[in-house]
Protein backbone atom coordinates (compact mmCIF):
# COMPACT_ATOMS: atom_id res chain seq x y z
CA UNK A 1 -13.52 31.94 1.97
CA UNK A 2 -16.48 33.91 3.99
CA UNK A 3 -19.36 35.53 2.03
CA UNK A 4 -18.56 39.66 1.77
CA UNK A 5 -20.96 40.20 4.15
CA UNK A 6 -19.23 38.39 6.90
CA UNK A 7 -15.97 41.00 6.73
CA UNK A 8 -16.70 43.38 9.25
CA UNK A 9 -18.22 40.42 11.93
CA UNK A 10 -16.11 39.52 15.28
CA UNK A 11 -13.83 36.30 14.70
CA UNK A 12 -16.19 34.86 17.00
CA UNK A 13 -19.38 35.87 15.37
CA UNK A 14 -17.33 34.71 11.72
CA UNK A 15 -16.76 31.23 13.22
CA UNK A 16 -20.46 31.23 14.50
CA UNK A 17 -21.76 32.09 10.89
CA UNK A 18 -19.78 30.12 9.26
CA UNK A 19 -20.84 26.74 11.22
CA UNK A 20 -24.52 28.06 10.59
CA UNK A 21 -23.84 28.28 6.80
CA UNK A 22 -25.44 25.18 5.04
CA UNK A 23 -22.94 22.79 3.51
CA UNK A 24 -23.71 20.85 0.22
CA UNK A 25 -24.70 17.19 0.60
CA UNK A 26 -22.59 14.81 -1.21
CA UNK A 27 -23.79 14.04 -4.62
CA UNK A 28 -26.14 10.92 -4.87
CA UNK A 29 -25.03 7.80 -7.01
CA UNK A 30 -26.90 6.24 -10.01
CA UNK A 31 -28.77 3.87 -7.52
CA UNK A 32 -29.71 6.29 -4.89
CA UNK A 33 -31.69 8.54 -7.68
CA UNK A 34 -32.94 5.60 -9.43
CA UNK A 35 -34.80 4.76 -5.67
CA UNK A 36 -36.11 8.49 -5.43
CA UNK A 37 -37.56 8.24 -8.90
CA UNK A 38 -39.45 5.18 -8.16
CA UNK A 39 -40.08 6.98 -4.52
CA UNK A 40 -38.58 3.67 -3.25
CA UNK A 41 -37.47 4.38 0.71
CA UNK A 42 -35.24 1.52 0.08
CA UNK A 43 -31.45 1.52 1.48
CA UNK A 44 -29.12 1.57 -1.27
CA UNK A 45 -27.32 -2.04 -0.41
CA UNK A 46 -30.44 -3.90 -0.83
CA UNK A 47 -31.22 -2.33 -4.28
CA UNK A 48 -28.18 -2.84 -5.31
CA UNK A 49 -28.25 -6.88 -4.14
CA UNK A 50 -31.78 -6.62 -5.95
CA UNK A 51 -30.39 -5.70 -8.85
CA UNK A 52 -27.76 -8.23 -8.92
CA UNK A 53 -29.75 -10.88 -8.25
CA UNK A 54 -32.03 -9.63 -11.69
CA UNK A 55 -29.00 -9.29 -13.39
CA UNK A 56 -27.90 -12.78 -12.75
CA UNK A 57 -30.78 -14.15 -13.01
CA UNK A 58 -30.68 -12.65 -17.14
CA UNK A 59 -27.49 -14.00 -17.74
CA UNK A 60 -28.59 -17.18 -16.83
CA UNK A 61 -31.44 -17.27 -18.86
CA UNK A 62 -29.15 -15.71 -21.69
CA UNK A 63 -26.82 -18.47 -21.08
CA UNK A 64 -29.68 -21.33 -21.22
CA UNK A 65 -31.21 -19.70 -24.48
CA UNK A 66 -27.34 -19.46 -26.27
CA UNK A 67 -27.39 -23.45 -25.27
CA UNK A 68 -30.68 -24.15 -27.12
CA UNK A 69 -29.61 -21.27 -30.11
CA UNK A 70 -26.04 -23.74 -30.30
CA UNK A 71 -28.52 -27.01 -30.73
CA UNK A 72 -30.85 -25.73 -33.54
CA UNK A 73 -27.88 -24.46 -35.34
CA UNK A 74 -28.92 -20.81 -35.40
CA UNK A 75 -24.76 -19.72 -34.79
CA UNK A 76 -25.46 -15.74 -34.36
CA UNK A 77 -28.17 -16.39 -31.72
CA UNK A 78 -25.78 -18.40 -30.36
CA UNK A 79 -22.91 -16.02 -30.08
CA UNK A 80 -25.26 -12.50 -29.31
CA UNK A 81 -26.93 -14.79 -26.33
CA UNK A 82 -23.93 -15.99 -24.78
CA UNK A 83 -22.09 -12.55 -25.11
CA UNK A 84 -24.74 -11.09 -23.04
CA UNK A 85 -24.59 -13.54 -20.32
CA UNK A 86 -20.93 -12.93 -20.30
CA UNK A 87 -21.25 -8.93 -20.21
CA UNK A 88 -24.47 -8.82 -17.74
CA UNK A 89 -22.06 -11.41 -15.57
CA UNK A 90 -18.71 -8.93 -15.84
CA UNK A 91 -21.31 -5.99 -15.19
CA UNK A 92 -22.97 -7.20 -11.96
CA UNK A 93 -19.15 -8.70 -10.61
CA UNK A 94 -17.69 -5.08 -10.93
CA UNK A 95 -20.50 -3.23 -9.90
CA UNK A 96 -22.08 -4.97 -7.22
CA UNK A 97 -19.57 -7.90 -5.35
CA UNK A 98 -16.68 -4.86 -4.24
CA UNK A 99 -19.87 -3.01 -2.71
CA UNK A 100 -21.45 -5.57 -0.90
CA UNK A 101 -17.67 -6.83 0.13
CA UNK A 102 -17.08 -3.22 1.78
CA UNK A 103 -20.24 -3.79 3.60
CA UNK A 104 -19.84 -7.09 5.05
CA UNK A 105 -18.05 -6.99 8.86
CA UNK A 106 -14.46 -7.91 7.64
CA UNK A 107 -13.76 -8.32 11.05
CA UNK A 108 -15.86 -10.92 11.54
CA UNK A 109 -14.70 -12.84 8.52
CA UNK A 110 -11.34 -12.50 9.83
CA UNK A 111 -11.85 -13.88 13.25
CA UNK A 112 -14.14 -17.19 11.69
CA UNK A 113 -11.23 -17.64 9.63
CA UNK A 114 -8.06 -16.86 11.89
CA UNK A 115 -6.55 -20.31 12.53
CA UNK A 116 -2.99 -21.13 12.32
CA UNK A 117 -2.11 -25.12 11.83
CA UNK A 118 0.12 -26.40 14.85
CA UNK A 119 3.30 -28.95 14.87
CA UNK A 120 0.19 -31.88 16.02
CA UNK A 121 -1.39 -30.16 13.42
CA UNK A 122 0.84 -30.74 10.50
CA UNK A 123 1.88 -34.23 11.77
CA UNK A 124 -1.54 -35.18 12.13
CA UNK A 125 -2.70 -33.78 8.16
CA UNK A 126 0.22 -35.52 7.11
CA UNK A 127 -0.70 -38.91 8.71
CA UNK A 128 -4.70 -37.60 6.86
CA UNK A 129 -3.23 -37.17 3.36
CA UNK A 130 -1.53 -41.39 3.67
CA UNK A 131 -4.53 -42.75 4.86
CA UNK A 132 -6.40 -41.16 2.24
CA UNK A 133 -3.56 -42.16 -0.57
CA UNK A 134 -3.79 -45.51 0.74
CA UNK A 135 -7.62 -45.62 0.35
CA UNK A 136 -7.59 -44.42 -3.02
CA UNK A 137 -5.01 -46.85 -4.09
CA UNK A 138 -6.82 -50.04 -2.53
CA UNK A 139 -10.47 -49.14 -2.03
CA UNK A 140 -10.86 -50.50 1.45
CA UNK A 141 -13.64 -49.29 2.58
CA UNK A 142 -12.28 -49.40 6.13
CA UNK A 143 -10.00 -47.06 5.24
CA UNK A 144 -12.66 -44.46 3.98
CA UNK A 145 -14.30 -44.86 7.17
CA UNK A 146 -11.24 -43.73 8.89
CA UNK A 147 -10.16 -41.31 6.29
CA UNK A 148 -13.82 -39.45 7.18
CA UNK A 149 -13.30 -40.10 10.66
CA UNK A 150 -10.16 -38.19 11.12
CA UNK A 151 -11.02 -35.45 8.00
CA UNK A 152 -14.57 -34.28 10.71
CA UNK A 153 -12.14 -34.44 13.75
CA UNK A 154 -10.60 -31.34 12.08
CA UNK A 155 -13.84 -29.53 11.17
CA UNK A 156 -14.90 -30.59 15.12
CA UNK A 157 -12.15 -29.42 16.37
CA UNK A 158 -12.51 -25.50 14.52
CA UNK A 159 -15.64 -25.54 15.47
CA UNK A 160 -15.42 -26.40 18.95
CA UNK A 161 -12.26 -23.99 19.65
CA UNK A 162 -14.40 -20.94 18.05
CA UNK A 163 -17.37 -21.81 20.59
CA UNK A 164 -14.77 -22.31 23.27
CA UNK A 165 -13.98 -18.16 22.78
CA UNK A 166 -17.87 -17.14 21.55
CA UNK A 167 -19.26 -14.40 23.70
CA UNK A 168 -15.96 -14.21 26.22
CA UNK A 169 -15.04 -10.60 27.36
CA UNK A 170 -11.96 -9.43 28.07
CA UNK A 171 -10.64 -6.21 30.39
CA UNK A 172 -6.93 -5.28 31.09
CA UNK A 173 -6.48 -2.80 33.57
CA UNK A 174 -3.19 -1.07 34.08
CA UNK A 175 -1.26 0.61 37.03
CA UNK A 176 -1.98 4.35 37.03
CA UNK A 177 1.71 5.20 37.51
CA UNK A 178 4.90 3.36 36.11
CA UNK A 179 8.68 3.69 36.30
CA UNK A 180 11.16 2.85 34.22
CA UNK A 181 13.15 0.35 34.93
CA UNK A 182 10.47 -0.82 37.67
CA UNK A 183 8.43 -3.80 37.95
CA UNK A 184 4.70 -3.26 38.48
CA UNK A 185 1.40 -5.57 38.23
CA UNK A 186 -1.24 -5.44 35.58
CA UNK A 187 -4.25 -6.77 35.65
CA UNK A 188 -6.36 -9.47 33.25
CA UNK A 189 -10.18 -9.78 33.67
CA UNK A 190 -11.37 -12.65 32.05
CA UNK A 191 -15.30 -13.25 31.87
CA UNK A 192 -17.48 -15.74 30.80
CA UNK A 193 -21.01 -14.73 30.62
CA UNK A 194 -22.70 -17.47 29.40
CA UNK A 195 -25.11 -19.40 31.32
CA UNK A 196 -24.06 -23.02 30.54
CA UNK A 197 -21.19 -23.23 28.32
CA UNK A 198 -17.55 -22.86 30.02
CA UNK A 199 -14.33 -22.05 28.06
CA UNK A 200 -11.53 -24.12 28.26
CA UNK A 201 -7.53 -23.50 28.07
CA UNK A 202 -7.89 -19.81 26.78
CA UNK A 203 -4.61 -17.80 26.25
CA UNK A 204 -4.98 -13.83 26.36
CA UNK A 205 -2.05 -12.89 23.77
CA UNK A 206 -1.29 -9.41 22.04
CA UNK A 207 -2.50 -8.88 18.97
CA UNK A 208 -0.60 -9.92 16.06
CA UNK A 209 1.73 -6.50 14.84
CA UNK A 210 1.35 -5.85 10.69
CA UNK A 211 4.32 -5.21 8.91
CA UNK A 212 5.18 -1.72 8.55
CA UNK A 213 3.53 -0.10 6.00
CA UNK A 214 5.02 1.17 2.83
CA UNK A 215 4.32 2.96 0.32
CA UNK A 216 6.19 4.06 -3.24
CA UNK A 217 8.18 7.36 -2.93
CA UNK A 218 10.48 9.34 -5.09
CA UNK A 219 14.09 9.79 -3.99
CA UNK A 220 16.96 11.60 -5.40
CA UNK A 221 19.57 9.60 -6.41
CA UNK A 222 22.43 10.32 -8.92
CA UNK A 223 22.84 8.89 -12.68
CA UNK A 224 26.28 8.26 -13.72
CA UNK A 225 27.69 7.30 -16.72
CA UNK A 226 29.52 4.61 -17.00
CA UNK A 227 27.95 2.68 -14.16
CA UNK A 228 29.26 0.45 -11.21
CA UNK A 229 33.13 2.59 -11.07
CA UNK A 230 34.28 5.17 -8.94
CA UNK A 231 33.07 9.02 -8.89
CA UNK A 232 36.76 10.23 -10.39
CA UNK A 233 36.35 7.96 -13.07
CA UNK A 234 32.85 8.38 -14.37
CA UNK A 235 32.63 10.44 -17.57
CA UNK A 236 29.32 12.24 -16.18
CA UNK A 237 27.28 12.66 -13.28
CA UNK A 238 23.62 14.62 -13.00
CA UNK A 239 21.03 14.03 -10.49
CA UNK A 240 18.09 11.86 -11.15
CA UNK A 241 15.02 10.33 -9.19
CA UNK A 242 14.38 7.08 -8.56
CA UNK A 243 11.04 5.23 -7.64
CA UNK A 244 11.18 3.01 -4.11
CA UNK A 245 9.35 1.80 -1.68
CA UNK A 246 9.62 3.35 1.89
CA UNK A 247 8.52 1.92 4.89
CA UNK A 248 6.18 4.16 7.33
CA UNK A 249 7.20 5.63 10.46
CA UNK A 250 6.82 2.85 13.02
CA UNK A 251 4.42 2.13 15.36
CA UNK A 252 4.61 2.75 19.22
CA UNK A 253 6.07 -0.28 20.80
CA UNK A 254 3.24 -2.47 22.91
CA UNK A 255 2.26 -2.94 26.48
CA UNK A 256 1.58 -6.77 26.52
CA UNK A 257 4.55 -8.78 25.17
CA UNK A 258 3.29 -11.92 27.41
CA UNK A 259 0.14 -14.67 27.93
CA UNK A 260 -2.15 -15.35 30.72
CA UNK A 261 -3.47 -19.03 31.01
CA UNK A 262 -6.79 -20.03 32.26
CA UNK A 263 -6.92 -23.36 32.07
CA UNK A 264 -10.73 -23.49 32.56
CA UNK A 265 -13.26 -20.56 32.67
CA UNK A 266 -16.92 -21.54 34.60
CA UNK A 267 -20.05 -20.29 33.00
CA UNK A 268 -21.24 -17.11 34.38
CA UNK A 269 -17.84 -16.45 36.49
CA UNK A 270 -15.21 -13.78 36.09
CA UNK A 271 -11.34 -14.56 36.65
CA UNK A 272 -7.96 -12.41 36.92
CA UNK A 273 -4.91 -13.12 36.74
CA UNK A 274 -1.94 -10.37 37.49
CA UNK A 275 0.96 -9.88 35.06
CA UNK A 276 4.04 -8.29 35.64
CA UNK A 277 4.83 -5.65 33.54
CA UNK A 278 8.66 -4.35 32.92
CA UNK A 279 9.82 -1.06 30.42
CA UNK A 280 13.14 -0.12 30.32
CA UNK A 281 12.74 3.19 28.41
CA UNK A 282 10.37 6.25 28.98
CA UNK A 283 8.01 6.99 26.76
CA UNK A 284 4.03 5.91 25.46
CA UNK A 285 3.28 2.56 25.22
CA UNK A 286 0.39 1.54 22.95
CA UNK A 287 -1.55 -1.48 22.27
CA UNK A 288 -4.34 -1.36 19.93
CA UNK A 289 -5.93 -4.75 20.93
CA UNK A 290 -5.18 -8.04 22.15
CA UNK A 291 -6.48 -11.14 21.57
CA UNK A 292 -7.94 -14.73 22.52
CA UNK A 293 -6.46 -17.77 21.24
CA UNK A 294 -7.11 -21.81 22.29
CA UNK A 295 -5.82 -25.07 20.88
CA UNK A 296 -8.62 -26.83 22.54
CA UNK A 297 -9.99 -29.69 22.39
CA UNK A 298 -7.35 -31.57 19.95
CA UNK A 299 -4.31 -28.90 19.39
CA UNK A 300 -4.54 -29.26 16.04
CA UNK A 301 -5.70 -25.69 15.41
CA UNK A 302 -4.94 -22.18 17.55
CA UNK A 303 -7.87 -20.51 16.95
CA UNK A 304 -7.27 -16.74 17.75
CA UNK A 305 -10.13 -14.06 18.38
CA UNK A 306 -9.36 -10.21 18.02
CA UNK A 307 -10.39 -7.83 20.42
CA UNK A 308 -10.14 -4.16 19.78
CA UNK A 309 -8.95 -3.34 23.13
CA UNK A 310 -6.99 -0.13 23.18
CA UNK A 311 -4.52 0.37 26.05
CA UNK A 312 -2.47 3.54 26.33
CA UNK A 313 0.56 3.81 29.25
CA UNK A 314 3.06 6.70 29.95
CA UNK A 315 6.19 5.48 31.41
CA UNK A 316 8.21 7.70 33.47
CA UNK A 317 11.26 7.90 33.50
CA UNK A 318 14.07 6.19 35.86
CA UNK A 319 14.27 8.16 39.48
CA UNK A 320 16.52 5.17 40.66
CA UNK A 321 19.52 7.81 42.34
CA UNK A 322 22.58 7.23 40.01
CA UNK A 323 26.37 8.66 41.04
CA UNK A 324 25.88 11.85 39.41
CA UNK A 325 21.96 12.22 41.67
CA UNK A 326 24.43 11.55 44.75
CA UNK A 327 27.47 14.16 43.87
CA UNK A 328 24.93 17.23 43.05
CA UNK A 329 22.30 15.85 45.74
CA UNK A 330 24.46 17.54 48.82
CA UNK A 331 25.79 20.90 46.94
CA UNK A 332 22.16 21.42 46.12
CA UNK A 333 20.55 20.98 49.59
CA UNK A 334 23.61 23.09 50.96
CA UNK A 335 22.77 25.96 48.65
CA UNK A 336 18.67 25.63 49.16
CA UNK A 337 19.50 25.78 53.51
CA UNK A 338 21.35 29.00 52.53
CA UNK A 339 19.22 30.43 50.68
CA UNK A 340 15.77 29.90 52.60
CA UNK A 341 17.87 30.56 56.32
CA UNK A 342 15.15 32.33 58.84
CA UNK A 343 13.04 31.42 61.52
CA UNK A 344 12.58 27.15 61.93
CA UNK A 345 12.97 24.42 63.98
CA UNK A 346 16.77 23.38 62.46
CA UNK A 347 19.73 25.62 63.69
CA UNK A 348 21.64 27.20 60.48
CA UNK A 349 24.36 28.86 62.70
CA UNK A 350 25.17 31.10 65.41
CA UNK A 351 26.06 34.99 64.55
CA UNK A 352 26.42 37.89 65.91
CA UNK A 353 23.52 40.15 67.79
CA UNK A 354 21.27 42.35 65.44
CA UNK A 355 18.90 45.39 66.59
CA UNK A 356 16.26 43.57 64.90
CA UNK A 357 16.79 40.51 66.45
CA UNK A 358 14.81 39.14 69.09
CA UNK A 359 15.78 38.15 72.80
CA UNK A 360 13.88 34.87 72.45
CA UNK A 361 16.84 33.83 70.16
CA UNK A 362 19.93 35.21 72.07
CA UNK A 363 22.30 31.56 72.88
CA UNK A 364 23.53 32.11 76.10
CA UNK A 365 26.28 29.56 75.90
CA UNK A 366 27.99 30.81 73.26
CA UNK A 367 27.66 34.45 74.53
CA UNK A 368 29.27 33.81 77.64
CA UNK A 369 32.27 32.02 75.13
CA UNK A 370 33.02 34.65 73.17
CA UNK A 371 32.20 37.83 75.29
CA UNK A 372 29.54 39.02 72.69
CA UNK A 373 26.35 38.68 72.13
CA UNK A 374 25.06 35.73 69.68
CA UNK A 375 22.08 34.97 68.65
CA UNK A 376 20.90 31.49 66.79
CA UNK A 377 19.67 31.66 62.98
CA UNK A 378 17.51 28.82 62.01
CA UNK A 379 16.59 27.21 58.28
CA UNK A 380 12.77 28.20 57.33
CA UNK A 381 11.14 25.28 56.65
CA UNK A 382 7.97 26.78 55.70
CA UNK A 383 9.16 28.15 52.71
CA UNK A 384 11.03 26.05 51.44
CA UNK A 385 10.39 26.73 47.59
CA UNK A 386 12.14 25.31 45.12
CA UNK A 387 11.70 25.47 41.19
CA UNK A 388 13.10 22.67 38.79
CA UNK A 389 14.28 23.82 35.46
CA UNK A 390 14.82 21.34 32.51
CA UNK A 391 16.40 23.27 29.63
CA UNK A 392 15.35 20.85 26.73
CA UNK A 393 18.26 21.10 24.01
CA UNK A 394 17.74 21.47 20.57
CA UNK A 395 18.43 18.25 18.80
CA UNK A 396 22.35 17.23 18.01
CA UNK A 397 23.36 19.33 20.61
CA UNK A 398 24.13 16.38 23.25
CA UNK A 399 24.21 12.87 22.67
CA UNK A 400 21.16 10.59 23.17
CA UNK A 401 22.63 8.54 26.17
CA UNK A 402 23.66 12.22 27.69
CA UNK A 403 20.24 13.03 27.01
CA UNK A 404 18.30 10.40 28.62
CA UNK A 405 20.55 11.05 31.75
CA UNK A 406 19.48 14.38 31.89
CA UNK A 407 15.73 13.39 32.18
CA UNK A 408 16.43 10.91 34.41
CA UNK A 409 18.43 13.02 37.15
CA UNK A 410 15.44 15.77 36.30
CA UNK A 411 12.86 13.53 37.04
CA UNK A 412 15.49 11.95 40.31
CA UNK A 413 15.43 15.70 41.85
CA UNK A 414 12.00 16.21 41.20
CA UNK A 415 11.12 12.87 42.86
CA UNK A 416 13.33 13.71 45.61
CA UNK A 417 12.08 16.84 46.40
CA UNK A 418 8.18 16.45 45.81
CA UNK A 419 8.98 13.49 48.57
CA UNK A 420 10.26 16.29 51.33
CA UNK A 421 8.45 19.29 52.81
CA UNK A 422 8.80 21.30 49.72
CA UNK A 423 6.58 23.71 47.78
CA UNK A 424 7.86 22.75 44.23
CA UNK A 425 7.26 23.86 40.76
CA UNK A 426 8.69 22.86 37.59
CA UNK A 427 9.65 24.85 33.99
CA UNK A 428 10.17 23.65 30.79
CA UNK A 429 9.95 24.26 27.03
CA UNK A 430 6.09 23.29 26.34
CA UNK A 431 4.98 22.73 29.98
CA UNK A 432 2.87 25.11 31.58
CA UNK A 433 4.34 25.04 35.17
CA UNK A 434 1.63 23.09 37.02
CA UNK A 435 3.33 21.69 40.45
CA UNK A 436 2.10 18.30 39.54
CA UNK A 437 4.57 15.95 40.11
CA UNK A 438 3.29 13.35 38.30
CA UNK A 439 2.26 15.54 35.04
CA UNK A 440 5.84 16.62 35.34
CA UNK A 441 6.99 13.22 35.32
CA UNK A 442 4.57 12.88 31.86
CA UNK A 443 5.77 15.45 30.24
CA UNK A 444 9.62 13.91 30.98
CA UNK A 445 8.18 10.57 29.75
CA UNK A 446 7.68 12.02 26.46
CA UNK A 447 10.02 15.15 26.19
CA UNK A 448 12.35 15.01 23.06
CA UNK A 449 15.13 17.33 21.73
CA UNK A 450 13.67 20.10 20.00
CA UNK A 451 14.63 23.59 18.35
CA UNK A 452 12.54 26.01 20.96
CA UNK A 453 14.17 28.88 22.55
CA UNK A 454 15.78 28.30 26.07
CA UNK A 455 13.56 28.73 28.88
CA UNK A 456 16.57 30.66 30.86
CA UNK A 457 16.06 33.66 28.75
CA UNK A 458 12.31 34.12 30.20
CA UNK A 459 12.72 32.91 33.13
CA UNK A 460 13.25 35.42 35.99
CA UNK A 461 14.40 35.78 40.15
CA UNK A 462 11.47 34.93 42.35
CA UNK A 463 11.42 33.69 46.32
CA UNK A 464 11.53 29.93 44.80
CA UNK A 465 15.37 28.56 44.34
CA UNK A 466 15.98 26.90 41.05
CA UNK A 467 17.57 23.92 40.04
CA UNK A 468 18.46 24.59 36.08
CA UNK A 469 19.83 21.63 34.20
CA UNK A 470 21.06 22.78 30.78
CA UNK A 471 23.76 22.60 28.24
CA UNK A 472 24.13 26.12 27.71
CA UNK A 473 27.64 27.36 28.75
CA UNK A 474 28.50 29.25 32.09
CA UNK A 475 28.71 33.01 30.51
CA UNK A 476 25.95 32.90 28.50
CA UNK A 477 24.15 32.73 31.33
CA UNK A 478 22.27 35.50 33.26
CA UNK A 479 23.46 37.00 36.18
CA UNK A 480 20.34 37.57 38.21
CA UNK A 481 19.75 33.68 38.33
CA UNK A 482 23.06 32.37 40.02
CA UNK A 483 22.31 34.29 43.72
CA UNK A 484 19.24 31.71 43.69
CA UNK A 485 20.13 28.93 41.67
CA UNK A 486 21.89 26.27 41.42
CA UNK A 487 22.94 24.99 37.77
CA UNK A 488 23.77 21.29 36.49
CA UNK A 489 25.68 21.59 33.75
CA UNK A 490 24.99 18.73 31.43
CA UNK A 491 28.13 17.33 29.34
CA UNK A 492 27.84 16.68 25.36
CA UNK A 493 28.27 13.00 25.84
């Protein structure tokens, strides 16, 4: 709400005052104004380990005096001291550990930790756990020695696999434009940038997708006495609410489904490898991060590092010419030659002699045929303007393999035409006209059925010939558009 005096300001100046108008810190916690009254400039997560480590440190000692209390007999002492070693412990564990766990770098932890135990792996612990039986139960000695043997090839191995992938870095660069339905090449930079230390048989993966995320929800549901029979024979039925857990909506599907192997990366080098990339649908293609994973040196371990390596694609959709782009293809060029006939370098037909008409043009043959004068019309190529309408339907109106047919011969005429000596434009429900091509193309990529009016209703005659592709039915269509248009009817299914 803005102060009174702010009512008769512009918008602009409201906005303006408004961002100048201070805004009230956030309140300060018990710690933070227990450092200002000591006029500690201390950060708050070192105070607060401080004062853990006190509080610790007195239920220790409360713990060792309860231990000499218990010896001398003295039972109260006993019980009081080792109380408050048990509250001052409780105290500092809910107060201080979920703090100082928020701060540390969970994703750090995660990638020291991320290891996943291979088929060598399992045979191999397996083979560890009956040596070490056998050990117990006979005490050779020789057995120890290879029990230990074998138990620090598994620590050598973790730790050599996470120095394998220390310090590597990692860039994926994709193709600019993609088709559906169309193989193109990605790219994966691998670099090492270490000055001594190669990296041996690394595997760039995609990063491991979560489980959809749910969450508890309400949803009707109907109570019915008795249970478990039919509706015509329950005595009573009222509605009711019931408690379950939903799954989220999901998440956009990824980029990299693949690996790249590089079998050995030299210190201080960089190395790509291309992968080919394949989507059969339109749309956006996400992936949040990817990831490095090695087995080396004994496969007994895939040790996988995380990389936060957002990648973002738009695929557009198909513009490989299907029978329906090849039955409309010739109707529509016949009817854009007709309607943008003039002055050119291709003849569009011999007629009769006009006043206006100049000699230049006159065809003698065909004069001397007939016994009339006849003059040659030719096909403008110069302005040649054409403007591509995509109607978007409102949802349920057409089926969803009718639909994606519709975007694709859209996006095959558009294609088509951008490709010959045409000035072309395109209209559609939330896109602003821009004779892009390729942002046309986008905006196909991602266009979905929605409830907005129809385009046809604003759109009016102009020296540009339209191509209209809609489901709207022949007479509710206006008559000033079908001199220069030419409309694709799209069927329900």
């Amino acid at each position: 709400m803005l102060h009174p005096v702010d009512a008769n300001l512009e918008p602009r100046a409201r906005r303006k005052y408004s961002k100048m108008k201070p805004t009230n810190p956030p309140p300060l916690s018990a710690i933070q104004r227990f450092s200002r009254f000591l006029h500690l400039d201390i950060p708050e997560v070192w105070v607060r380990f401080l004062l853990a480590i006190v509080g610790l440190a007195l239920a220790f000692g409360a713990a060792l005096f309860s231990t000499v209390s218990r010896e001398s007999g003295n039972l109260w002492a006993t019980l009081v001291l080792a109380s408050a070693a048990l509250v001052l412990a409780v105290i500092v564990g809910l107060t201080t550990v979920p703090y100082l766990a928020r701060r540390v770098a969970g994703a750090r932890i995660r990638d020291a930790f991320d290891f996943d135990v291979t088929r060598v792996g399992i045979v191999y612990v397996a083979i560890v756990l009956v040596i070490g039986i056998a050990a117990l139960n006979t005490g050779n000695n020789l057995l120890y020695i290879v029990l230990a043997a074998m138990l620090a090839a598994i620590l050598v191995s973790g730790f050599a696999s996470a120095m394998v992938l220390r310090d590597l870095e990692l860039d994926v660069r994709l193709p600019e434009h993609v088709f559906a339905g169309r193989a193109t090449l990605g790219r994966i930079v691998l670099r090492n940038p270490r000055r001594w230390l190669p990296s041996f048989s690394v595997n760039v993966v995609s990063a491991k997708k979560n489980g959809a995320a749910k969450h508890w929800e309400w949803m009707p549901t109907t109570f019915a006495v008795p249970p478990g029979r039919r509706r015509e024979e329950q005595w009573m039925r009222f509605r009711d609410y019931k408690l379950r857990r939903v799954s989220k909506t999901e998440t956009p599907p990824g980029i990299f489904e693949g690996a790249a192997y590089f079998p050995y990366v030299p210190a201080g080098s960089e190395l790509k490898a291309d992968l080919e990339l394949r989507f059969d649908r339109r749309g956006c293609y996400q992936q949040k991060g990817f990831g490095l994973a090695t087995r080396f040196p004994f496969a007994f371990l895939t040790k996988t590092r995380h990389l936060p390596l957002a990648r973002e694609i738009i695929v557009y959709p198909r513009v490989e010419p299907a029978d329906e782009f090849f039955e409309v293809l010739p109707m529509i060029t016949g009817e854009l030659e007709t309607f943008v006939r003039g002055r050119g370098d291709d003849l569009y037909l011999i007629r009769e002699y006009m006043p206006e008409d100049s000699a230049r043009h006159v065809d003698w043959k065909a004069t001397a045929k007939s016994g009339s004068l006849k003059v040659r019309e030719f096909s403008r190529e110069d302005e040649r303007k054409l403007r591509i309408v995509f109607d978007n339907p409102a949802s349920g109106v057409i089926s969803e393999k009718a639909y994606e047919d519709a975007v694709a011969l859209a996006a095959s005429l558009s294609w088509h035409f951008a490709a010959q000596n045409t000035e072309i434009s395109f209209v559609s429900q939330g896109y602003s006209g821009q004779p892009d091509i390729y942002r046309f193309l986008a905006h196909l990529a991602i266009a979905q059925p929605q409830s907005s009016p129809s385009v046809i209703e604003s759109l009016r005659p102009s020296d540009d010939y339209n191509i209209i592709l809609t489901t709207r039915a022949r007479g509710s269509l206006p008559t000033a558009l079908w001199a220069c248009s030419y409309f694709v009817f799209v069927a329900a299914n």
